[in-house]
C-alpha atoms as a PDB file:
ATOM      1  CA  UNK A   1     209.698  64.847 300.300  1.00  0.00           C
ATOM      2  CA  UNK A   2     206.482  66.292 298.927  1.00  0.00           C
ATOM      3  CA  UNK A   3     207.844  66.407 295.342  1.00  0.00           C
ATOM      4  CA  UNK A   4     208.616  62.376 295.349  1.00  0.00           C
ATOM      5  CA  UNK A   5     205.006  61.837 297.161  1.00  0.00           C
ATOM      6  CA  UNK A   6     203.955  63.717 293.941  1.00  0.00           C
ATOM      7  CA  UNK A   7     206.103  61.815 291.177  1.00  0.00           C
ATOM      8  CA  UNK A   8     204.970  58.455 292.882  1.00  0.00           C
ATOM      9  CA  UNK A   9     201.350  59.311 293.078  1.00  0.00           C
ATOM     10  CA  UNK A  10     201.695  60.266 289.196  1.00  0.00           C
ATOM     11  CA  UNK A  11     203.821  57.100 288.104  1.00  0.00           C
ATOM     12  CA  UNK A  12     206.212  59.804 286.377  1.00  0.00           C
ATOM     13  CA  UNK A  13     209.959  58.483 285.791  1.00  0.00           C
ATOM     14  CA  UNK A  14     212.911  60.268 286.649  1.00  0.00           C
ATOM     15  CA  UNK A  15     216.399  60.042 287.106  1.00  0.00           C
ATOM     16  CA  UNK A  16     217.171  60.672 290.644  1.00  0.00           C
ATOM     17  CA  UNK A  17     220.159  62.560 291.524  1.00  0.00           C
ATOM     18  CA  UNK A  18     220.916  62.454 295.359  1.00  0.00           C
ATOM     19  CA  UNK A  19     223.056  65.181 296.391  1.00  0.00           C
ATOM     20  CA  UNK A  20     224.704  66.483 299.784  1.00  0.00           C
ATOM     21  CA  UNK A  21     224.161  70.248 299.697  1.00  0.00           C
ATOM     22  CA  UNK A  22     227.625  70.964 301.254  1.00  0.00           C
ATOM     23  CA  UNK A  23     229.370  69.604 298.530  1.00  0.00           C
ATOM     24  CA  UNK A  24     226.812  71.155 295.564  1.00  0.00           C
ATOM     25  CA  UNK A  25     228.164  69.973 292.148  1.00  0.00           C
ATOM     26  CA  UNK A  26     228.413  72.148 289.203  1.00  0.00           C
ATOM     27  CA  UNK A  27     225.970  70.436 286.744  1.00  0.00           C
ATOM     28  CA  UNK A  28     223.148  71.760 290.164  1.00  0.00           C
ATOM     29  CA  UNK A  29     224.569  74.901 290.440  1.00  0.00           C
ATOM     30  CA  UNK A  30     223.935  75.324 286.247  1.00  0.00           C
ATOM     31  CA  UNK A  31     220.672  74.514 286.122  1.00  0.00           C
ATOM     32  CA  UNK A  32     219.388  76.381 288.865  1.00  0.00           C
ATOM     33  CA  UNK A  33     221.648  78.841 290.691  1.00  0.00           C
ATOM     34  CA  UNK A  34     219.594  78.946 293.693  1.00  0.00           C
ATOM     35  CA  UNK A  35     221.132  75.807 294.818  1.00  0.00           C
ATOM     36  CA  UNK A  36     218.868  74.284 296.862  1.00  0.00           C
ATOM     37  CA  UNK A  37     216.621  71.356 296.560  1.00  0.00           C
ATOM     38  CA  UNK A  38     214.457  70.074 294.781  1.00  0.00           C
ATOM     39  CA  UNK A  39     214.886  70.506 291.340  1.00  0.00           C
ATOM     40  CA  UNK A  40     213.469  68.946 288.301  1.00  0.00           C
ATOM     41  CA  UNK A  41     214.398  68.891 285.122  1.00  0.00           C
ATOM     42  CA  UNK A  42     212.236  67.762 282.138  1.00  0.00           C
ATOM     43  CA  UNK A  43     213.098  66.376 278.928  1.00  0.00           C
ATOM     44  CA  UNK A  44     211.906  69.545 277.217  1.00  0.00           C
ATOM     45  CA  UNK A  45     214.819  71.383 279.311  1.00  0.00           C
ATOM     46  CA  UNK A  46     212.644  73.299 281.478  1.00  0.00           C
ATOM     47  CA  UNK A  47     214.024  74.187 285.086  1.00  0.00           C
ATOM     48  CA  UNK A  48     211.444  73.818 287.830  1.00  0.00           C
ATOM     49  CA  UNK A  49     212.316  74.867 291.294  1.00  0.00           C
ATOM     50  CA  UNK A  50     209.771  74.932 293.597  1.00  0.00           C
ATOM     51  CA  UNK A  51     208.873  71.406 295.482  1.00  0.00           C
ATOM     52  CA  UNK A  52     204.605  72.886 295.088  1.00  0.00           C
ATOM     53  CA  UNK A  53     205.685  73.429 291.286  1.00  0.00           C
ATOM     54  CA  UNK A  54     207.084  69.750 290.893  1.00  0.00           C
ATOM     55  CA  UNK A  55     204.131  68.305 292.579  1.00  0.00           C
ATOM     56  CA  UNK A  56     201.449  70.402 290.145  1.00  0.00           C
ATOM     57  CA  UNK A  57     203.756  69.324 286.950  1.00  0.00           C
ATOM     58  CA  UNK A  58     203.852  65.678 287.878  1.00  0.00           C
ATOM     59  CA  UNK A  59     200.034  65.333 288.300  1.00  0.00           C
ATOM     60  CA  UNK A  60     198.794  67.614 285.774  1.00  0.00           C
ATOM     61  CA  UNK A  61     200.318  64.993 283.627  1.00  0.00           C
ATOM     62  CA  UNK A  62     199.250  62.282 285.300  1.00  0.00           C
ATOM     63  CA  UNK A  63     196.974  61.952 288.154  1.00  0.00           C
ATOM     64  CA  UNK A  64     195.675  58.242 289.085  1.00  0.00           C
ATOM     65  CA  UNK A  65     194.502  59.353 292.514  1.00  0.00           C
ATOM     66  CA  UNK A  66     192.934  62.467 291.701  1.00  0.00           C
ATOM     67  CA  UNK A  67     194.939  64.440 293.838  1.00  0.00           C
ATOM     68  CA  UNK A  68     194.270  67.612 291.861  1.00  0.00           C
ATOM     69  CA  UNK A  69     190.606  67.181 291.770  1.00  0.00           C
ATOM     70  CA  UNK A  70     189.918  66.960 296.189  1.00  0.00           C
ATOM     71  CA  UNK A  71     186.402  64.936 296.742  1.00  0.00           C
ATOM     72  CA  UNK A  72     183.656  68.121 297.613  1.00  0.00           C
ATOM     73  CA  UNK A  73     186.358  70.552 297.329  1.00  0.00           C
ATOM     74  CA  UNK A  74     188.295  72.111 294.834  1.00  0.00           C
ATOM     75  CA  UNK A  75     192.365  72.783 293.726  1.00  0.00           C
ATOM     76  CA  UNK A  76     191.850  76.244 294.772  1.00  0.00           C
ATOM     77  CA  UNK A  77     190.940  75.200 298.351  1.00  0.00           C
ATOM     78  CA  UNK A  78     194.110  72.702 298.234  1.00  0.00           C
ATOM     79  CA  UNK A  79     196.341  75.452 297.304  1.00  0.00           C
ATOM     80  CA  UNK A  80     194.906  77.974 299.532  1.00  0.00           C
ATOM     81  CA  UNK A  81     195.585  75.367 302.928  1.00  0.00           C
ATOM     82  CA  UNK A  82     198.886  75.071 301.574  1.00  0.00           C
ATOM     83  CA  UNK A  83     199.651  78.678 300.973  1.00  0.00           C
ATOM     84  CA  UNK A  84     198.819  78.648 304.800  1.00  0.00           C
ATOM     85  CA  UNK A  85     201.402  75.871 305.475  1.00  0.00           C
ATOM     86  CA  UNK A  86     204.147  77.206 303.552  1.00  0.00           C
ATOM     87  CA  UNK A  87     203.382  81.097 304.793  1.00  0.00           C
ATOM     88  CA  UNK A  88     203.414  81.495 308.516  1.00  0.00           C
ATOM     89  CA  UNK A  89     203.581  77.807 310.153  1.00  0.00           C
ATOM     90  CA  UNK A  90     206.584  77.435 308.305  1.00  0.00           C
ATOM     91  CA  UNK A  91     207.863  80.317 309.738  1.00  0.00           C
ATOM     92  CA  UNK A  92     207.251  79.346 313.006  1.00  0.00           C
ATOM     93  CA  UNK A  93     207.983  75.657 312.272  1.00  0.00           C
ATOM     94  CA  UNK A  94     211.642  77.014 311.507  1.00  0.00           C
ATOM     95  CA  UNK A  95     211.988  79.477 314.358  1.00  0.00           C
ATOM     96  CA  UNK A  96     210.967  76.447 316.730  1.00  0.00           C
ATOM     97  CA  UNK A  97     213.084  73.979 315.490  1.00  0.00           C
ATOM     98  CA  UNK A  98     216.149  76.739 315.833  1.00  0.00           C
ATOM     99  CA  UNK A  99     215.182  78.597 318.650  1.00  0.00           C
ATOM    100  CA  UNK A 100     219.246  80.475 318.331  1.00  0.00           C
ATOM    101  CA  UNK A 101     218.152  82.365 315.071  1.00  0.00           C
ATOM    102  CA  UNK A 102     216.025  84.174 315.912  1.00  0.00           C
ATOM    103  CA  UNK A 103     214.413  86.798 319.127  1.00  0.00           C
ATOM    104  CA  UNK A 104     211.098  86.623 320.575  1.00  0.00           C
ATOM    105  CA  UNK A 105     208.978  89.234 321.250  1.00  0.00           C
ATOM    106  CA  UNK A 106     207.666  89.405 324.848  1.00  0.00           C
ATOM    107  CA  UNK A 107     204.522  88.903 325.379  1.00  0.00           C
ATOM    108  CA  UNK A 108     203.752  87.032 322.220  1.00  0.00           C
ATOM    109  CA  UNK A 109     202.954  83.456 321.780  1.00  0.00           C
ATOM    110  CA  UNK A 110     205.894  81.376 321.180  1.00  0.00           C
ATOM    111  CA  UNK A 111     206.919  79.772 317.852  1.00  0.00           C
ATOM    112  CA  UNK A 112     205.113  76.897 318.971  1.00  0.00           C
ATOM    113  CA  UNK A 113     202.067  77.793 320.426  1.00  0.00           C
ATOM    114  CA  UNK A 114     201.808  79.930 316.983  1.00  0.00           C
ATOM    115  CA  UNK A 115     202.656  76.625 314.996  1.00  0.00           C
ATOM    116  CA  UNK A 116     200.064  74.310 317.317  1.00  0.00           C
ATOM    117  CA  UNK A 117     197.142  76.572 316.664  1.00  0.00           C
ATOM    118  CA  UNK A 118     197.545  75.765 312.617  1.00  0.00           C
ATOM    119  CA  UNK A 119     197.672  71.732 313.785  1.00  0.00           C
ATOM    120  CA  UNK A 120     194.779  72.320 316.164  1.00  0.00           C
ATOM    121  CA  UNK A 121     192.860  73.551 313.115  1.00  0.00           C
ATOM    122  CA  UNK A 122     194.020  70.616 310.961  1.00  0.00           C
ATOM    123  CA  UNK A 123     192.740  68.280 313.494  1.00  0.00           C
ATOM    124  CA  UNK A 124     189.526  70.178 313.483  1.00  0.00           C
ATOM    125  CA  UNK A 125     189.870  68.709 309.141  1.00  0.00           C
ATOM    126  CA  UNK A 126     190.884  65.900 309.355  1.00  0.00           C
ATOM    127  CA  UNK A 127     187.827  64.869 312.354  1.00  0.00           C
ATOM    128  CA  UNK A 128     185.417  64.481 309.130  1.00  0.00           C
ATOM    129  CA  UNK A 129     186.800  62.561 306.538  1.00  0.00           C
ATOM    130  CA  UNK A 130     190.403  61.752 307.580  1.00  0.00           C
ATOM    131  CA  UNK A 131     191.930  63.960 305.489  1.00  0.00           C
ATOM    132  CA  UNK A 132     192.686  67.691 304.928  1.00  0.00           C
ATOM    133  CA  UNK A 133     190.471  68.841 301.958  1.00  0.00           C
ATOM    134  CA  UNK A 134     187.635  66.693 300.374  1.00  0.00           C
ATOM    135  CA  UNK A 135     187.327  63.368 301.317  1.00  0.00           C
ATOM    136  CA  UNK A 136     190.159  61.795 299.978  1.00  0.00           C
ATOM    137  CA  UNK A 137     193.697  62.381 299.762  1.00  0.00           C
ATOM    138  CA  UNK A 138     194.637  65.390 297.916  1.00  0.00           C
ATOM    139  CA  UNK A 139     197.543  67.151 296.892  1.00  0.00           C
ATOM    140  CA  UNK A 140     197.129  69.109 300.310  1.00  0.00           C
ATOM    141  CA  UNK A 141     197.769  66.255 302.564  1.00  0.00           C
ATOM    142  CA  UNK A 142     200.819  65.376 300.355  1.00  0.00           C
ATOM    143  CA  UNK A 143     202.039  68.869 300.711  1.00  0.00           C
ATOM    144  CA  UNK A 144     201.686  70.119 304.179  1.00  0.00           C
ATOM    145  CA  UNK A 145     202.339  66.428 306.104  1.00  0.00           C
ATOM    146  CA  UNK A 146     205.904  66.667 305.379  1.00  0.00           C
ATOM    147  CA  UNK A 147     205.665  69.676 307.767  1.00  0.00           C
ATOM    148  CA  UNK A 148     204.063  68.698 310.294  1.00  0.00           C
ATOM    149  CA  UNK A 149     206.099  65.657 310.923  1.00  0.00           C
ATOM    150  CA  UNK A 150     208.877  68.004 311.265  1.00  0.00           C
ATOM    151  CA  UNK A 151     207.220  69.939 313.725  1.00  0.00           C
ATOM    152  CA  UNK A 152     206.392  66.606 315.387  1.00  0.00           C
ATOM    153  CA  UNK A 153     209.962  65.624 315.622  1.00  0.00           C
ATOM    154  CA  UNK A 154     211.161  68.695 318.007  1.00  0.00           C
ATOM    155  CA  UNK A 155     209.180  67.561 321.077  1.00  0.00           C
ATOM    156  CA  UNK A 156     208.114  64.111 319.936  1.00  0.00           C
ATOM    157  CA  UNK A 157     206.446  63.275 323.521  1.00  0.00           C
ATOM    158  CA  UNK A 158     204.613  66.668 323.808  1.00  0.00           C
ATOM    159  CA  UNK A 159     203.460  66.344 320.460  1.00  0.00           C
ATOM    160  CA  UNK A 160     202.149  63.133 321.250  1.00  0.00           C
ATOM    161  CA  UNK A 161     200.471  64.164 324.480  1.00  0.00           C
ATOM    162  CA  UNK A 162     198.468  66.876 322.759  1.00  0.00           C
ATOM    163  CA  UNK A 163     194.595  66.556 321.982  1.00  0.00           C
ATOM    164  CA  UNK A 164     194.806  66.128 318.112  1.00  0.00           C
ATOM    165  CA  UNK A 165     193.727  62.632 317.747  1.00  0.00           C
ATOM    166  CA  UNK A 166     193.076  62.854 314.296  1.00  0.00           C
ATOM    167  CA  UNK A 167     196.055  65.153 312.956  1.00  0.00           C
ATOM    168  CA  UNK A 168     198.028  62.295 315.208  1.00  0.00           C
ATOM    169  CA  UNK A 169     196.736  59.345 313.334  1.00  0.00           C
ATOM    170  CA  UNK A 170     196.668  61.182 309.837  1.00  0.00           C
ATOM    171  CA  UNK A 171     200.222  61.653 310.085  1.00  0.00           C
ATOM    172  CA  UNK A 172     201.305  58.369 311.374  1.00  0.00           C
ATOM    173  CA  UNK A 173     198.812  56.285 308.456  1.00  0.00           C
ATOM    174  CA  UNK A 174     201.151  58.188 305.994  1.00  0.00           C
ATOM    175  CA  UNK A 175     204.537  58.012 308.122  1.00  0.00           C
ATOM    176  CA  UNK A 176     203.801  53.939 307.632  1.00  0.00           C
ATOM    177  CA  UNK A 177     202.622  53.281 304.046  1.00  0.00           C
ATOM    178  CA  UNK A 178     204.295  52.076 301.776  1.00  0.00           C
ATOM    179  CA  UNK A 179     204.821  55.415 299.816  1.00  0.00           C
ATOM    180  CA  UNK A 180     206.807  57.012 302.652  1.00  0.00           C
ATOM    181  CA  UNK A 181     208.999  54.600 302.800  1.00  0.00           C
ATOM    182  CA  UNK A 182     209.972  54.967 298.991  1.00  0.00           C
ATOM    183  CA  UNK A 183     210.568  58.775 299.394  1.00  0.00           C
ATOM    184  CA  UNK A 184     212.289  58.183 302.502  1.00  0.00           C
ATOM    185  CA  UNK A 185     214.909  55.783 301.130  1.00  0.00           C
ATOM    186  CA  UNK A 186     218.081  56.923 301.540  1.00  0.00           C
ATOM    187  CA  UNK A 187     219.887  56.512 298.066  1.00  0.00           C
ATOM    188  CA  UNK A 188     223.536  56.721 297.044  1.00  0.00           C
ATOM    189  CA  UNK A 189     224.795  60.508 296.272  1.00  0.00           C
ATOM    190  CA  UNK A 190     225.046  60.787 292.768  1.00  0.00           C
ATOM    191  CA  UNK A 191     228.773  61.171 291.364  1.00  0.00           C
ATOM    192  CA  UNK A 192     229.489  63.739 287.642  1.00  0.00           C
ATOM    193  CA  UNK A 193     229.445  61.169 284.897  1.00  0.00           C
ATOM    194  CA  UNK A 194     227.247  58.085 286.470  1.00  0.00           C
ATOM    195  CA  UNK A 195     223.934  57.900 285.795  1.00  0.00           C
ATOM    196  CA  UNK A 196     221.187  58.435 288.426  1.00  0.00           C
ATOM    197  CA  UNK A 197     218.932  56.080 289.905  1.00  0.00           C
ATOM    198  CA  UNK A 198     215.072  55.736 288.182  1.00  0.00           C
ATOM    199  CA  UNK A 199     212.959  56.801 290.711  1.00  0.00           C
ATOM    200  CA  UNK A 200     209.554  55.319 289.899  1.00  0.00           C
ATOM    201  CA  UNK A 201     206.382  53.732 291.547  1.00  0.00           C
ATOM    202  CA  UNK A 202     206.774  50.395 291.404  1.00  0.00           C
END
């Protein structure tokens, strides 16, 4: 999700190829043996893997919003609150969300009182200018709300009933623009031999 946010916010072009990972096709599996999503190819041939490294590609080429330059703050303070998201509160965001995979520890906070504490502190952000770094939307809001709308998901009505006023109407001002809805589409799964589908702001 965070790497379309990206290549809309840029106004890049790409051929989108919509896949279902249980049925990976070769022409995936040769350009990046990892096989997972996303991955982006560019015209020079380059293999990028990484939905952060798509993002920082995609507006270092083009970047209308100024998502890499955060109002009063700086990349490096972008990067470092998503370093946070992508390090332990996706742990936890994982271990809550399949509670089966893994053992707690007694006597330590659960997956999601761990995860909470990291959206308590984003709400503690977002009370000053609405969003996460700066004061406008940067590459870190783009980055770590696709996250916290999963953790949202699990327990929709406790998440609702907690005290995070802000993080709560943050995340639903993105979940309804326009943008979301464009990344959330749900295209056609690409076929070997037919061409993709441009995936472009409008």
């Amino acid at each position: 999700m965070r790497a379309r946010l990206a290549l809309i916010a840029s106004g890049e072009r790409c051929e989108l190829r919509e896949i279902v990972l249980r049925d990976k096709p070769a022409e995936l599996l040769a350009a990046s043996p990892k096989g997972t999503v996303p991955v982006l190819v560019t015209a020079e041939g380059t293999v990028i893997e990484q939905s952060l490294d798509i993002m920082l590609w995609a507006l270092r080429r083009h970047d209308p919003q100024g998502w890499l330059t955060p109002r009063g703050a700086t990349l490096d303070e972008a990067l470092a609150l998503v370093a946070d998201c992508d390090g332990d509160f996706k742990t936890q965001l994982d271990r809550y969300k399949y509670p089966g995979r893994s053992t707690l520890v007694e006597g330590e906070p659960s997956p999601r009182e761990r995860g909470a504490a990291f959206l308590s502190a984003l709400d503690v952000r977002l009370a000053t200018t609405g969003q996460l770094v700066g004061g406008r939307t940067s590459l870190a809001d783009a980055a770590v709300m696709p996250f916290v709308r999963q953790f949202s998901m699990v327990e929709p009505e406790w998440f609702a009933a907690q005290a995070w006023p802000h993080l709560q109407a943050w995340l639903l001002a993105w979940t309804q623009s326009t943008t979301y809805a464009a990344v959330m589409h749900k295209y056609i799964v690409w076929k070997p031999g037919v061409e993709g589908i441009v995936f472009a702001s409008e």
